[in-house]
Protein backbone atom coordinates (compact mmCIF):
# COMPACT_ATOMS: atom_id res chain seq x y z
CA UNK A 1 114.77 -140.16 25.28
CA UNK A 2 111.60 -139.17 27.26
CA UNK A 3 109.56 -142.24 28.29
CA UNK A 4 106.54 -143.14 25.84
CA UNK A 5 103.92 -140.45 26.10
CA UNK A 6 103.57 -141.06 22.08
CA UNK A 7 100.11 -142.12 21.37
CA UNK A 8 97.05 -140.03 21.44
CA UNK A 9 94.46 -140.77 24.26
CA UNK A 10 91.23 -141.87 23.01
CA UNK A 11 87.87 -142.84 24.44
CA UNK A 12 88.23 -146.35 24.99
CA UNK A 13 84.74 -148.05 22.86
CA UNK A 14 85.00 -151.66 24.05
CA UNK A 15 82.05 -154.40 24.46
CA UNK A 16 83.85 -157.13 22.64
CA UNK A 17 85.19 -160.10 26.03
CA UNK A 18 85.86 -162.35 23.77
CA UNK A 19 89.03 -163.34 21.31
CA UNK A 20 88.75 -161.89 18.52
CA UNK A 21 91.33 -162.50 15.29
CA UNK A 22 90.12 -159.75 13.78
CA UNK A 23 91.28 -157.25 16.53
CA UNK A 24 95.17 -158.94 16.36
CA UNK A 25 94.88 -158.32 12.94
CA UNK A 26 94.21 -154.43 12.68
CA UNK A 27 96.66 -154.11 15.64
CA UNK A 28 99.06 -156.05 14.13
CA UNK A 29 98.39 -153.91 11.40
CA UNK A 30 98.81 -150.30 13.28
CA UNK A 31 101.71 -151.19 15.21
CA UNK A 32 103.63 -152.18 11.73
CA UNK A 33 102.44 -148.55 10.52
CA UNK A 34 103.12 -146.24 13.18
CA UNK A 35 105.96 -143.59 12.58
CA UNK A 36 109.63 -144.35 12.81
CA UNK A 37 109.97 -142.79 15.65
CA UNK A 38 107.09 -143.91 17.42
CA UNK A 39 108.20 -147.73 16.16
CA UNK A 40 111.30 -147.70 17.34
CA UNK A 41 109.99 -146.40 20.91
CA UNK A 42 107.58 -149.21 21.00
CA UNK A 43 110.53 -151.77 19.55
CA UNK A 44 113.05 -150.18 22.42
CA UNK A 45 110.57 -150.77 24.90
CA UNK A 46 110.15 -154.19 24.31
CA UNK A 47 113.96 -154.92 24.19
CA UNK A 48 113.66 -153.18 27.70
CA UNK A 49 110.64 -155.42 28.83
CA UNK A 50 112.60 -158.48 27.52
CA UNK A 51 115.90 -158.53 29.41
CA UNK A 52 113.98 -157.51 32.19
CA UNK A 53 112.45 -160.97 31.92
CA UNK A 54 115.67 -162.77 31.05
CA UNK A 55 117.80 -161.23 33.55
CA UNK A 56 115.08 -162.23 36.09
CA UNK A 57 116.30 -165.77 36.32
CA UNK A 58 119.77 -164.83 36.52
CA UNK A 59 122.07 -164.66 39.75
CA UNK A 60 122.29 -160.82 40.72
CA UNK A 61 126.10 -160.75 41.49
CA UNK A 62 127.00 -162.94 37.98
CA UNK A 63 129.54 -160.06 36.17
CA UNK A 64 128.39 -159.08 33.10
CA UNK A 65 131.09 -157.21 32.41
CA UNK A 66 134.03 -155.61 33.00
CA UNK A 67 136.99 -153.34 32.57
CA UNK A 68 140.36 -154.46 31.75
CA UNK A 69 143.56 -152.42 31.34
CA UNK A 70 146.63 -152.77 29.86
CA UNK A 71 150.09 -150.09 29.86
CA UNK A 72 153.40 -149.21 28.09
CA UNK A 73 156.54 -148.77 29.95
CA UNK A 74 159.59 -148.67 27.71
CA UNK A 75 157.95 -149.49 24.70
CA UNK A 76 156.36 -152.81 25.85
CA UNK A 77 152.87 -153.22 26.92
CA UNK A 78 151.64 -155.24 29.61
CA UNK A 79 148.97 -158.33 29.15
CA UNK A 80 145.26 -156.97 30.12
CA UNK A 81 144.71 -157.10 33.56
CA UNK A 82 141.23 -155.89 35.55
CA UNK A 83 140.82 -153.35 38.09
CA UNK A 84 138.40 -153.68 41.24
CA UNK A 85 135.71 -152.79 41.36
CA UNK A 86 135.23 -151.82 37.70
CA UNK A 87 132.54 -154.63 36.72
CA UNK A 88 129.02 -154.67 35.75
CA UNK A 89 126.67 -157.65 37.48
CA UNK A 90 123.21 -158.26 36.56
CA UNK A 91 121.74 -156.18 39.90
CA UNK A 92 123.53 -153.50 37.83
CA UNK A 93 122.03 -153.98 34.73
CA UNK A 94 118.33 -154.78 36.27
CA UNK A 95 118.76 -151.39 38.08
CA UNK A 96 119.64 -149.38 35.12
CA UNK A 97 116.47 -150.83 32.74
CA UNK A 98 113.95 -150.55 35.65
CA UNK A 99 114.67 -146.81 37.33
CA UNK A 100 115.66 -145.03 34.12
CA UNK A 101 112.80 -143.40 32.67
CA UNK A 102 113.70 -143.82 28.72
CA UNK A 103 113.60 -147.54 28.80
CA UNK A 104 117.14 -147.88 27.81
CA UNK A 105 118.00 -151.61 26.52
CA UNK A 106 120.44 -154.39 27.37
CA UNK A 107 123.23 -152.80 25.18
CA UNK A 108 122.55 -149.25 26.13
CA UNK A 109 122.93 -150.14 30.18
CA UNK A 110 126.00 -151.61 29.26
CA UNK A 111 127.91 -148.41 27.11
CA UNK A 112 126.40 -145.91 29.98
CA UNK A 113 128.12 -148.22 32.17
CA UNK A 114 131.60 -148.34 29.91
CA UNK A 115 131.57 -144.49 29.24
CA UNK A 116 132.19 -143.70 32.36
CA UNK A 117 134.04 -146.51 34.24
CA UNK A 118 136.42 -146.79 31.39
CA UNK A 119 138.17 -143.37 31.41
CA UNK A 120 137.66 -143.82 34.81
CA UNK A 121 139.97 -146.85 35.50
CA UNK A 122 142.49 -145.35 32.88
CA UNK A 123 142.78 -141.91 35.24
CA UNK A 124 143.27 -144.05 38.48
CA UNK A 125 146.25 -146.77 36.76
CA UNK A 126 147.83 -142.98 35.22
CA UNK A 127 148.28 -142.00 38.75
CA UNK A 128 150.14 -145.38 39.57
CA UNK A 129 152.39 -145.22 36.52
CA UNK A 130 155.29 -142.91 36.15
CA UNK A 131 154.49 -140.02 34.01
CA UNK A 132 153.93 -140.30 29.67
CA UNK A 133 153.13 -144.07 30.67
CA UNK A 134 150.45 -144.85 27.94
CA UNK A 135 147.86 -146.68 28.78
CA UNK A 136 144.54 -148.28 27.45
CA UNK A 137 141.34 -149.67 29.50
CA UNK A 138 138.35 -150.85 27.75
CA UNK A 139 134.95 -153.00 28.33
CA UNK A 140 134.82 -156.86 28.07
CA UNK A 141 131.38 -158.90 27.94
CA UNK A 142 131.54 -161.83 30.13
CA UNK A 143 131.63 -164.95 27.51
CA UNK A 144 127.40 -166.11 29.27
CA UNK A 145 126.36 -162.36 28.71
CA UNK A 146 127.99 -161.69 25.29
CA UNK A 147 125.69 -159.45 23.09
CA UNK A 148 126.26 -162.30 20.14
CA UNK A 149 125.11 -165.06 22.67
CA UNK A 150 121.74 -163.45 23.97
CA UNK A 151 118.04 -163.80 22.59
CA UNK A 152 118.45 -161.20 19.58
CA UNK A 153 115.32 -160.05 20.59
CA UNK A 154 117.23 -157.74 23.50
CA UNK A 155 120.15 -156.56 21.40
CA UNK A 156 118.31 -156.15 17.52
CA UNK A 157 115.72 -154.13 17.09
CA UNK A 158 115.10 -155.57 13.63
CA UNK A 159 113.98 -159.13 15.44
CA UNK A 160 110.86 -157.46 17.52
CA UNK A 161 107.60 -157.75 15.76
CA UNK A 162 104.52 -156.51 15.80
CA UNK A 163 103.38 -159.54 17.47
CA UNK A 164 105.76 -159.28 20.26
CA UNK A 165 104.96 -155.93 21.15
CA UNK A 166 101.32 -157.29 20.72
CA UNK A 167 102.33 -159.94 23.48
CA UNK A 168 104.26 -158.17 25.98
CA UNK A 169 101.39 -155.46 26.41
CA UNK A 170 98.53 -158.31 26.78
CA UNK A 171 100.76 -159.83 29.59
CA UNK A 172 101.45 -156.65 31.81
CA UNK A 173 98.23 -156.07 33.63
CA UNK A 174 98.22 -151.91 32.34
CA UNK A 175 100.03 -149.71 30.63
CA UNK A 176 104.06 -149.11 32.04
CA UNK A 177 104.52 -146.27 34.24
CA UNK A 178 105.22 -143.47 32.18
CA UNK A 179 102.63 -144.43 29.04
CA UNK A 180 99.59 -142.48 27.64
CA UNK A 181 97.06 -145.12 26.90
CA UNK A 182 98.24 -145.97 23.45
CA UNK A 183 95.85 -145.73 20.96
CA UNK A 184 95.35 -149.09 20.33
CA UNK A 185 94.44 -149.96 23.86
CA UNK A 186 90.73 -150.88 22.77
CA UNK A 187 91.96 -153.20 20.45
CA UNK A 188 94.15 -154.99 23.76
CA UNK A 189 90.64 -155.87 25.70
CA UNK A 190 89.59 -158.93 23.60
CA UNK A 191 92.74 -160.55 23.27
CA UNK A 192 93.06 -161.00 27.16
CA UNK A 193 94.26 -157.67 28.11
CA UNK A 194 94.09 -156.51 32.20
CA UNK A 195 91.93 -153.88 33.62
CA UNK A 196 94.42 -151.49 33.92
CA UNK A 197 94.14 -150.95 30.36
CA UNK A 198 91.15 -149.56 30.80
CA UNK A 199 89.30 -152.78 30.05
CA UNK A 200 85.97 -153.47 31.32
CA UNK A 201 85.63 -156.36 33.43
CA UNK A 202 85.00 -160.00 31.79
CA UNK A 203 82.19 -162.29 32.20
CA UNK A 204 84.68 -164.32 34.36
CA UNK A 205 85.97 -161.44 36.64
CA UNK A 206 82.38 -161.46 38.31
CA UNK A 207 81.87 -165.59 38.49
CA UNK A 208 82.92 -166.27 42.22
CA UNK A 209 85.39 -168.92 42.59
CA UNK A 210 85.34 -171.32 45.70
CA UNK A 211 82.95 -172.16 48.61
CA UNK A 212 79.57 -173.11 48.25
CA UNK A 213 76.65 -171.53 47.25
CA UNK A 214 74.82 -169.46 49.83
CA UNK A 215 71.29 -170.72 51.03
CA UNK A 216 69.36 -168.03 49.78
CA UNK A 217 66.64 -168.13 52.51
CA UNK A 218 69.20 -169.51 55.58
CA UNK A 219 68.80 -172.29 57.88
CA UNK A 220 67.90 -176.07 56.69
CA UNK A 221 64.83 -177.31 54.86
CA UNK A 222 62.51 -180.27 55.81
């Protein structure tokens, strides 16, 4: 998928700097109508945005995954063993949702991962065996990383709401790299939204913080 260039630039009208329900609501409101297509973007996006988050905390080297093997010699097969080097970590997984360019999610890292490591491992234990030797490899989840054990918000796109798309957006400082202003950027402004969005500045941008205040004429006063 191409990243999100989806929504239609607009002018962006904004003099509202303050919270305003009534802009959560219509956005609320737009985001639950958009397309299919254009939903399920905005919903794969998030799950993208998500793990990033969760994975964040995580130890980098921690195996998500891996590949195990198993083969058939005279009609008996073997307990599943691994190979090395056939694993997954979370560097691998952080790499894969940040430098692809169609926000691929948590599950979708993992099966690029598996379609290729998988017949890979099979072709190097074929070489090892004697000849008509059958054998199997496959992908295991690490029990911590399991698909079943993780915030469904990063494996279901039926859990992300509006509202979480809503919230996700208001917390990155401007649009992802990739994005046409959505539509609906105007609408991000007075619920706290950064510049980047095309926002104008707030009343609190331009108080300065710290110090204290300049004499205005220099020097003391008798």
């Amino acid at each position: 998928m191409k990243p999100l260039r989806l929504a239609v630039l607009v002018p962006l009208v904004v003099g509202c700097s303050i919270l305003d329900p009534g802009d959560r609501d219509e956005l609320r409101h737009q985001i639950a109508s958009m397309p299919s297509p254009e939903a399920e973007a905005y919903k794969k996006w998030y799950m993208n945005w998500r793990a990033q988050r969760w994975l964040a905390g995580k130890d980098p080297n921690d195996e998500v995954g891996k590949v195990v093997c198993r083969d058939n010699e005279g009609g008996l097969w073997s307990g599943w063993y691994g190979r090395p080097n056939k694993f997954l970590t979370v560097e691998d997984v952080v790499n894969c949702l940040v430098k692809k360019a169609d926000s691929p999610t948590y599950l979708v890292c993992a099966e690029e991962f598996a379609s290729w490591v998988v017949p890979d491992a099979k072709k190097e234990i074929e070489k090892l065996l004697p000849k008509f030797t059958d054998v199997e490899c496959k992908y295991v989840w690490d029990f911590r990383y399991e698909p079943e054990k993780v915030d469904p918000k990063i494996v279901d796109p039926d859990a992300v709401t509006p509202d979480d798309v809503i919230e996700a957006m208001i917390t990155l400082p401007g649009p992802p790299p990739g994005w046409a202003l959505p539509r609906f950027a105007p609408l991000l402004c007075p619920l706290g939204a950064g510049p980047d969005w095309g926002c104008p500045p707030r009343p609190s941008d331009s108080i300065p913080t710290g110090g204290e205040p300049a004499d205005p004429t220099g020097g003391d006063h008798q």
